[in-house]
N, C-alpha and C. Protein backbone atom coordinates (compact mmCIF):
# COMPACT_ATOMS: atom_id res chain seq x y z
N UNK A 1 67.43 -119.92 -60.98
CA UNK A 1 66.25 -119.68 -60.18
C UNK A 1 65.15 -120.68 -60.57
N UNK A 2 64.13 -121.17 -59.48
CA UNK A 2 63.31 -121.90 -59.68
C UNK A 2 61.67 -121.16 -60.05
N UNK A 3 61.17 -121.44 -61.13
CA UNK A 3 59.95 -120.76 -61.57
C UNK A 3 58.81 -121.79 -60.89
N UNK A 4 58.01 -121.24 -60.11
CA UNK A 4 56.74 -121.74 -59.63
C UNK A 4 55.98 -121.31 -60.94
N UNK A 5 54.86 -123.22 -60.91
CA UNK A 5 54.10 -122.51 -61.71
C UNK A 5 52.62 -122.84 -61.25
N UNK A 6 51.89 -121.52 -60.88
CA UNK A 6 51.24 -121.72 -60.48
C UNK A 6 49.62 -122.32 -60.92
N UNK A 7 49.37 -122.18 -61.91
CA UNK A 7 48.47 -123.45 -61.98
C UNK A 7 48.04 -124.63 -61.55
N UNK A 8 49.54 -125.05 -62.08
CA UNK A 8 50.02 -126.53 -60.70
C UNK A 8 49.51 -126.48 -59.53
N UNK A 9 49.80 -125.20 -59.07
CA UNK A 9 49.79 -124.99 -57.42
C UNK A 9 48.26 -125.22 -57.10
N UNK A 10 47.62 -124.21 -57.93
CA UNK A 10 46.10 -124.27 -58.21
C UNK A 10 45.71 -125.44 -58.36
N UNK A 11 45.56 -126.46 -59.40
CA UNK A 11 45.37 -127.70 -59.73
C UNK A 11 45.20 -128.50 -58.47
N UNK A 12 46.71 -128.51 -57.56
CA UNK A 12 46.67 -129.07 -56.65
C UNK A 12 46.46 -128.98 -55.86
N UNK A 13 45.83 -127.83 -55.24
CA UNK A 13 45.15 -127.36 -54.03
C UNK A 13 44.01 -127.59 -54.37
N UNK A 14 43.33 -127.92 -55.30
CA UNK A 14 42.09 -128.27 -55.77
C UNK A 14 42.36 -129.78 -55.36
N UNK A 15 42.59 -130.36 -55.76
CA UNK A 15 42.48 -132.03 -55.62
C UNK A 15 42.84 -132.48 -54.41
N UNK A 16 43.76 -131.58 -53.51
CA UNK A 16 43.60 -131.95 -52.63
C UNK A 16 42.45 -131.41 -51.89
N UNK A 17 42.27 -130.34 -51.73
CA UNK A 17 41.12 -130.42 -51.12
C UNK A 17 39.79 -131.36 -51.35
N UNK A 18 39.41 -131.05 -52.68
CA UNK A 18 38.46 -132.34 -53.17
C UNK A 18 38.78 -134.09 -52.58
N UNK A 19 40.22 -134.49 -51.99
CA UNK A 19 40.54 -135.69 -51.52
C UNK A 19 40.00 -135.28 -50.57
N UNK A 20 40.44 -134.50 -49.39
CA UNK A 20 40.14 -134.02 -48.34
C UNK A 20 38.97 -134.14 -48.01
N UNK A 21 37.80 -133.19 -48.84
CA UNK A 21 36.09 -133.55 -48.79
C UNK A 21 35.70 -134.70 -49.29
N UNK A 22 36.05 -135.25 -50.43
CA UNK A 22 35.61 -136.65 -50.53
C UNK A 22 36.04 -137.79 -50.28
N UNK A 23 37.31 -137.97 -50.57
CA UNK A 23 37.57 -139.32 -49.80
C UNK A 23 37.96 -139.53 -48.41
N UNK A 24 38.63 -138.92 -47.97
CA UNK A 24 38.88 -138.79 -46.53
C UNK A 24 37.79 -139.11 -45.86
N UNK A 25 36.56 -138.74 -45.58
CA UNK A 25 36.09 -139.79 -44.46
C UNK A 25 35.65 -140.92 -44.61
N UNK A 26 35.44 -141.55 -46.18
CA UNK A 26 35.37 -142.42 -46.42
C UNK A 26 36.39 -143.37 -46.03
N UNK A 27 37.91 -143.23 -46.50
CA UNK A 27 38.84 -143.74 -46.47
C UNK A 27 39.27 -143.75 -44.96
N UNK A 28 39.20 -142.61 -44.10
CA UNK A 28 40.08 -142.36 -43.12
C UNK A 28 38.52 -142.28 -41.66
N UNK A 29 37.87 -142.98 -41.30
CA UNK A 29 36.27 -142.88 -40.99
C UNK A 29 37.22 -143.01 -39.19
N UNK A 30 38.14 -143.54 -39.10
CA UNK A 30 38.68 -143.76 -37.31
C UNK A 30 39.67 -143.06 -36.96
N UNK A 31 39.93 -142.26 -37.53
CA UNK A 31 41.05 -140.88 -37.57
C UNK A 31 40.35 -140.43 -35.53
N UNK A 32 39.21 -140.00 -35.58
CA UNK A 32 38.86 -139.48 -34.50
C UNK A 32 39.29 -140.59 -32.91
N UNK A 33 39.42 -142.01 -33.80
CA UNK A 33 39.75 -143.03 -32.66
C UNK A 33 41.47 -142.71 -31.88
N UNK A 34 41.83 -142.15 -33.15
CA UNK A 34 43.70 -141.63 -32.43
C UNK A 34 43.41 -140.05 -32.47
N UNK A 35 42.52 -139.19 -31.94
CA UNK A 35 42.42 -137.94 -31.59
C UNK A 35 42.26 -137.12 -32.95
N UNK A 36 42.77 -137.78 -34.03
CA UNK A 36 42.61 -136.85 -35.26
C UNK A 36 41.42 -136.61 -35.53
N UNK A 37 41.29 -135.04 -35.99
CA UNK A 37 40.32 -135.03 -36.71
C UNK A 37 40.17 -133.79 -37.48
N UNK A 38 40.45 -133.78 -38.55
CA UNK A 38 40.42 -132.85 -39.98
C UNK A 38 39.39 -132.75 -40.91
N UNK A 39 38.28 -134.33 -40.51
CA UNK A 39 37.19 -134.51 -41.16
C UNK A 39 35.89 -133.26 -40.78
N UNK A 40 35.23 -132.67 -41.24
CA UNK A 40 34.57 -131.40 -41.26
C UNK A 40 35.46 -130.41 -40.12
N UNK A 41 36.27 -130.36 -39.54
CA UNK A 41 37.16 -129.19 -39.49
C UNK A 41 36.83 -127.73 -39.64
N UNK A 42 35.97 -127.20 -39.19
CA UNK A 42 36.10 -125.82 -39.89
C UNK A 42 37.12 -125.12 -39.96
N UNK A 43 37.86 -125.28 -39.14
CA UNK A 43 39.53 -124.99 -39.16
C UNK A 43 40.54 -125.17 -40.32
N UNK A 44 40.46 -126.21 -40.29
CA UNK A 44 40.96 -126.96 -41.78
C UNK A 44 40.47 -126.94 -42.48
N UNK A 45 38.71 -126.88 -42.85
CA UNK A 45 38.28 -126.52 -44.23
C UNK A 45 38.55 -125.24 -44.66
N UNK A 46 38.03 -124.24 -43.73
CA UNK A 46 38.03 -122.35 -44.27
C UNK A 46 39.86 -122.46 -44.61
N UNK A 47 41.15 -123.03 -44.46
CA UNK A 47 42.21 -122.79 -44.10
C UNK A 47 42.26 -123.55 -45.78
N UNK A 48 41.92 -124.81 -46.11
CA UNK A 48 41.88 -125.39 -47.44
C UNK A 48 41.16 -124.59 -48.39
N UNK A 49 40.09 -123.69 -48.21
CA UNK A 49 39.60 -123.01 -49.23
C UNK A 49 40.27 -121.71 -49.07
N UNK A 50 41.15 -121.02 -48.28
CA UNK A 50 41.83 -119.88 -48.09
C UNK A 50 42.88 -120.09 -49.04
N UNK A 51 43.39 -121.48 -48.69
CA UNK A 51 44.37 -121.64 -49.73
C UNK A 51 44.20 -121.75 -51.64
N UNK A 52 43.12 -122.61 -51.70
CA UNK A 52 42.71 -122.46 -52.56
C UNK A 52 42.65 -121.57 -53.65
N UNK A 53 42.13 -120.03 -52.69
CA UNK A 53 41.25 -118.76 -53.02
C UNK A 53 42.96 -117.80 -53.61
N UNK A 54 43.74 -118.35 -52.68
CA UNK A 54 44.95 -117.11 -52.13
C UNK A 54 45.82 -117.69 -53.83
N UNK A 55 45.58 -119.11 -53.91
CA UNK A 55 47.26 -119.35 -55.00
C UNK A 55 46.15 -119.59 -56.46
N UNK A 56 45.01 -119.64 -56.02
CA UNK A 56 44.15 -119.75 -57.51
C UNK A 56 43.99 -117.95 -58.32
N UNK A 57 43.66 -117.49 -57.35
CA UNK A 57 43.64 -115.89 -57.13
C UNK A 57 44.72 -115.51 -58.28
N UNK A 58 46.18 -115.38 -57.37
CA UNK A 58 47.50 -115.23 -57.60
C UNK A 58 47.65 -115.80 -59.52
N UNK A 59 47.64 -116.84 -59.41
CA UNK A 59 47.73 -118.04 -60.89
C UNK A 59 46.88 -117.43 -61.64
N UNK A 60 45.63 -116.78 -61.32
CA UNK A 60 44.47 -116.35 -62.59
C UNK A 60 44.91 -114.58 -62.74
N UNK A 61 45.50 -114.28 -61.89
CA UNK A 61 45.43 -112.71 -61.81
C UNK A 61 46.87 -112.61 -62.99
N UNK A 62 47.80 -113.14 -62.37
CA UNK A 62 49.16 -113.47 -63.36
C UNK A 62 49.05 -113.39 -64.67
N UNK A 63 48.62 -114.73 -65.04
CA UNK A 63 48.00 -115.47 -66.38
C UNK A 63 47.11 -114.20 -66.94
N UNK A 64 46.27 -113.06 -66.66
CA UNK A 64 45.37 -112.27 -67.15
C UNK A 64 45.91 -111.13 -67.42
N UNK A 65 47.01 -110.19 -66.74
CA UNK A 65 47.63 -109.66 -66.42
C UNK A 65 48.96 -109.45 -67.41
N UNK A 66 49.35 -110.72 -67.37
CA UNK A 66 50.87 -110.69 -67.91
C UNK A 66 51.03 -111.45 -69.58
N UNK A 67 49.94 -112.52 -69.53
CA UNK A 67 49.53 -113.14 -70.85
C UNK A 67 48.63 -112.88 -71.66
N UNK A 68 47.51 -113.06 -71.57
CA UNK A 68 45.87 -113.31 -72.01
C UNK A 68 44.53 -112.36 -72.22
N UNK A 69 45.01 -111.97 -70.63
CA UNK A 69 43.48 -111.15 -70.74
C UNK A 69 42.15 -111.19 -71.30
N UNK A 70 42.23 -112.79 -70.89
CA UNK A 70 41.13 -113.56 -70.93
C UNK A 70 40.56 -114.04 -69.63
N UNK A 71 39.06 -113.35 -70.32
CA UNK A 71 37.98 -113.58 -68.65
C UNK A 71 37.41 -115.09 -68.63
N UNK A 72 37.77 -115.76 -69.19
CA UNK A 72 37.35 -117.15 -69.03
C UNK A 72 37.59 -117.86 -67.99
N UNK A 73 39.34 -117.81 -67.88
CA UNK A 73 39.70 -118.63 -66.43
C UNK A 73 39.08 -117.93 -65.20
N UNK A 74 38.67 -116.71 -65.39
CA UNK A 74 38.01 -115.80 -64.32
C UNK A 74 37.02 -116.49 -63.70
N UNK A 75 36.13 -116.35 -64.71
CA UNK A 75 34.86 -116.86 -64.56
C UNK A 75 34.55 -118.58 -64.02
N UNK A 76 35.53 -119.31 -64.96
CA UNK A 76 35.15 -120.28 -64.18
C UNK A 76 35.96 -120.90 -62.88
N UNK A 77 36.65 -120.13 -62.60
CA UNK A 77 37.60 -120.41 -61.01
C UNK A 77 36.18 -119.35 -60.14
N UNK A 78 35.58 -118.17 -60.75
CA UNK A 78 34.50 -117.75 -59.73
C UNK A 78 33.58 -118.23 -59.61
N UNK A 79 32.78 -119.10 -60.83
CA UNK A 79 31.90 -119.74 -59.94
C UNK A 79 32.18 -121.21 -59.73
N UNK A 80 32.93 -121.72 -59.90
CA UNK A 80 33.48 -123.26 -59.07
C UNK A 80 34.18 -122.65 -57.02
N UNK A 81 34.66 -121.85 -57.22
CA UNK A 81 34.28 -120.82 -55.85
C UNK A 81 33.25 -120.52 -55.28
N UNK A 82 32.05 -120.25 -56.03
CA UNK A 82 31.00 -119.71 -55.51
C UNK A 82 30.23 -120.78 -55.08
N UNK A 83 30.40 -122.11 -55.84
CA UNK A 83 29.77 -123.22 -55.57
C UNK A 83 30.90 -124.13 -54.12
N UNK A 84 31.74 -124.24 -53.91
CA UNK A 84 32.50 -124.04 -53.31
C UNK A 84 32.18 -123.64 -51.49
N UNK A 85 32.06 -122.04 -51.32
CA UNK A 85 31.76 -121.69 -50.85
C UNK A 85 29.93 -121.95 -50.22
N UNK A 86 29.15 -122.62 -50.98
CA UNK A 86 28.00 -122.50 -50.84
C UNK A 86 28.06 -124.23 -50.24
N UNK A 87 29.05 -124.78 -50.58
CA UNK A 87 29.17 -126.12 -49.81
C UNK A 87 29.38 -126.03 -48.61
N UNK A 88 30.22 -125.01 -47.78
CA UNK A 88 30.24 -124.96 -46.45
C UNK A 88 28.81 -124.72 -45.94
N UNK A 89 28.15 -123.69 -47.00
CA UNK A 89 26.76 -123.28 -45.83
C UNK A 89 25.47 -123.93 -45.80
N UNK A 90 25.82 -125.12 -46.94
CA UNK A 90 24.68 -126.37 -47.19
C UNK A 90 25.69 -127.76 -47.37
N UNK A 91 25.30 -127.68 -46.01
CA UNK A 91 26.10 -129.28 -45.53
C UNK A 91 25.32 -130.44 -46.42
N UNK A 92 24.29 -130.22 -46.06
CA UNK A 92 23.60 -131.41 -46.96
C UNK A 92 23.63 -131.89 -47.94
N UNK A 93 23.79 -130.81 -49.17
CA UNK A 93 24.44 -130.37 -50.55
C UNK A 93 25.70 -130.77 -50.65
N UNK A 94 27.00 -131.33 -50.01
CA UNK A 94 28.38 -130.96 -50.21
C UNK A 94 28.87 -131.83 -51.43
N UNK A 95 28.68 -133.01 -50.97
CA UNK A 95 29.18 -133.78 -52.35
C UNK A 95 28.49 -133.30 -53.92
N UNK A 96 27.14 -133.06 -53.97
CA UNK A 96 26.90 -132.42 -55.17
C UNK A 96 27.36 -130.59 -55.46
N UNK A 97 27.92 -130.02 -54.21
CA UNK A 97 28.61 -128.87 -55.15
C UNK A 97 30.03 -129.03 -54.99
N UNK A 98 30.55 -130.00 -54.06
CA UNK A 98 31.93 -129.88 -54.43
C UNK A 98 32.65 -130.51 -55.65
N UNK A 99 31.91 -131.29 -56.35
CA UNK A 99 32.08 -132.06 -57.65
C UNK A 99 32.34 -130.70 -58.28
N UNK A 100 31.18 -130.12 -58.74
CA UNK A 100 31.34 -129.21 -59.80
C UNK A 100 32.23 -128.22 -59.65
N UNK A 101 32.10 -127.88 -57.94
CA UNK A 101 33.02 -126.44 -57.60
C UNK A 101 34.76 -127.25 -58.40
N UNK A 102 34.87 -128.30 -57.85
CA UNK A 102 36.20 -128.91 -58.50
C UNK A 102 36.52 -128.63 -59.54
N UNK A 103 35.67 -129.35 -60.36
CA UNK A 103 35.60 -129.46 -61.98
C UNK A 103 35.80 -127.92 -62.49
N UNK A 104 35.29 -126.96 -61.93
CA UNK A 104 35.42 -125.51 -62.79
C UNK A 104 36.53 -125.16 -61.78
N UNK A 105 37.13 -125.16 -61.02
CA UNK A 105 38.07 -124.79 -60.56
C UNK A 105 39.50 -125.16 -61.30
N UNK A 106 39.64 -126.11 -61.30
CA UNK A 106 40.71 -127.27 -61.79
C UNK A 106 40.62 -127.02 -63.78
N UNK A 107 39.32 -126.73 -64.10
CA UNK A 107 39.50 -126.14 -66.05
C UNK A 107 39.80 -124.72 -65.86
N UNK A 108 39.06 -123.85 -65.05
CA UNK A 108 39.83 -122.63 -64.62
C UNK A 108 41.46 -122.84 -64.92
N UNK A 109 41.90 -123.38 -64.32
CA UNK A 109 43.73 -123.75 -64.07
C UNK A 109 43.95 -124.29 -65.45
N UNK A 110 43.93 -124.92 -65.99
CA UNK A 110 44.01 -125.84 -67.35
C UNK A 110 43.66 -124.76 -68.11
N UNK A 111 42.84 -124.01 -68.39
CA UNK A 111 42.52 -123.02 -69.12
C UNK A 111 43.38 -122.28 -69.45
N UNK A 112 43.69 -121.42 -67.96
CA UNK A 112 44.73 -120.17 -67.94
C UNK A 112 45.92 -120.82 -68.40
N UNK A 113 46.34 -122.04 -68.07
CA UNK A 113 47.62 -122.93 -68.30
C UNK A 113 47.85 -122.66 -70.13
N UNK A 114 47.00 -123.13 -70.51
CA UNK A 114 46.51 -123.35 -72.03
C UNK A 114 46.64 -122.05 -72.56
N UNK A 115 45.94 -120.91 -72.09
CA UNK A 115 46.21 -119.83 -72.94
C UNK A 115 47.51 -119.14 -72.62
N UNK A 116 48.37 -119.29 -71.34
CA UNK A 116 49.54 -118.95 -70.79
C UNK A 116 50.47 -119.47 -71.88
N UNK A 117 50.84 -120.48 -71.90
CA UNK A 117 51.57 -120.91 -72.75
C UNK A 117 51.22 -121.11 -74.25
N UNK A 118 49.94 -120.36 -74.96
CA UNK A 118 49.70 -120.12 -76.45
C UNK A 118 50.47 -119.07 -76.56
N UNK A 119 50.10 -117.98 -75.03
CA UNK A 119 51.11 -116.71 -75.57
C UNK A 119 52.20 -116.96 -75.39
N UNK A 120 53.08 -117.54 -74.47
CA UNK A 120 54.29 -117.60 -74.47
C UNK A 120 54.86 -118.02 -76.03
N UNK A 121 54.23 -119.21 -76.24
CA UNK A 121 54.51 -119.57 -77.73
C UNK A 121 54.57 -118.42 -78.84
N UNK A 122 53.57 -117.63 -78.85
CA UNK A 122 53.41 -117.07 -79.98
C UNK A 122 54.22 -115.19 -80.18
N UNK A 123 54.88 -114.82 -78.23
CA UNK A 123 55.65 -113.53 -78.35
C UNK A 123 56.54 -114.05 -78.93
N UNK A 124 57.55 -113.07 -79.40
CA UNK A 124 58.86 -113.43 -80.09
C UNK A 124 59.62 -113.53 -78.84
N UNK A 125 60.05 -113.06 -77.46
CA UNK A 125 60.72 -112.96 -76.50
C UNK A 125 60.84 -114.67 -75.88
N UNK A 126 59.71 -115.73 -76.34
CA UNK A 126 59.56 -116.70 -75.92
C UNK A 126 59.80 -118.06 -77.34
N UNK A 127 60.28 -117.87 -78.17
CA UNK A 127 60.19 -118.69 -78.91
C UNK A 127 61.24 -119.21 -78.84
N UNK A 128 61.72 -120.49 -79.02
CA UNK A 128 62.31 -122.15 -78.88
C UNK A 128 63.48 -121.75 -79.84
């Protein structure tokens, strides 16, 4: 059987989205010239932060639950979310909260990752 791990998943739904909001219209500015358009999207953004919310959720609830029970990754996947979220409703703001919403989202993941596998290391059911 194949083990998802979701951090990863997390991690990378973070960066992509963060490509998505930041480089993409930089990089991709004539997308709208061949009908595309994903650039502010509300469709595709609420659908990128759904995803986000749904496998970061899942990855921190796991990790707290089954390893750790540590409120750290909590906290900072909620407010790199909260900042996040506050980027859709201050357009003007986006590049300065989606930096940070990133950054605590993405150590959120690294975090839980980090203490996930201290415990794995340290039950006897998991040792090498």
């Amino acid at each position: 059987t194949t083990k998802i791990n979701w951090d990863v998943m997390g991690i990378a739904t973070s960066v992509a989205c963060a490509i998505h909001c930041a480089l993409l219209p930089v990089l991709l500015s004539s997308l709208p010239l061949f009908g595309i358009n994903i650039i502010h999207n509300r469709f595709f953004e609420w659908g990128m932060i759904a995803l986000a919310f749904l496998v970061g959720s899942y990855s921190l609830f796991h990790g707290f639950i089954k390893h750790h029970r540590s409120f750290v990754p909590v906290l900072l996947f909620s407010g790199g979310f909260v900042l996040l979220l506050l980027k859709q409703a201050y357009h003007q703001y986006e590049n300065w909260l989606l930096i940070p919403a990133v950054i605590l989202i993405i150590t959120a993941h690294y975090y839980n990752y980090r203490l996930c596998h201290k415990s794995k290391c340290s039950s006897a059911h998991h040792k090498h």
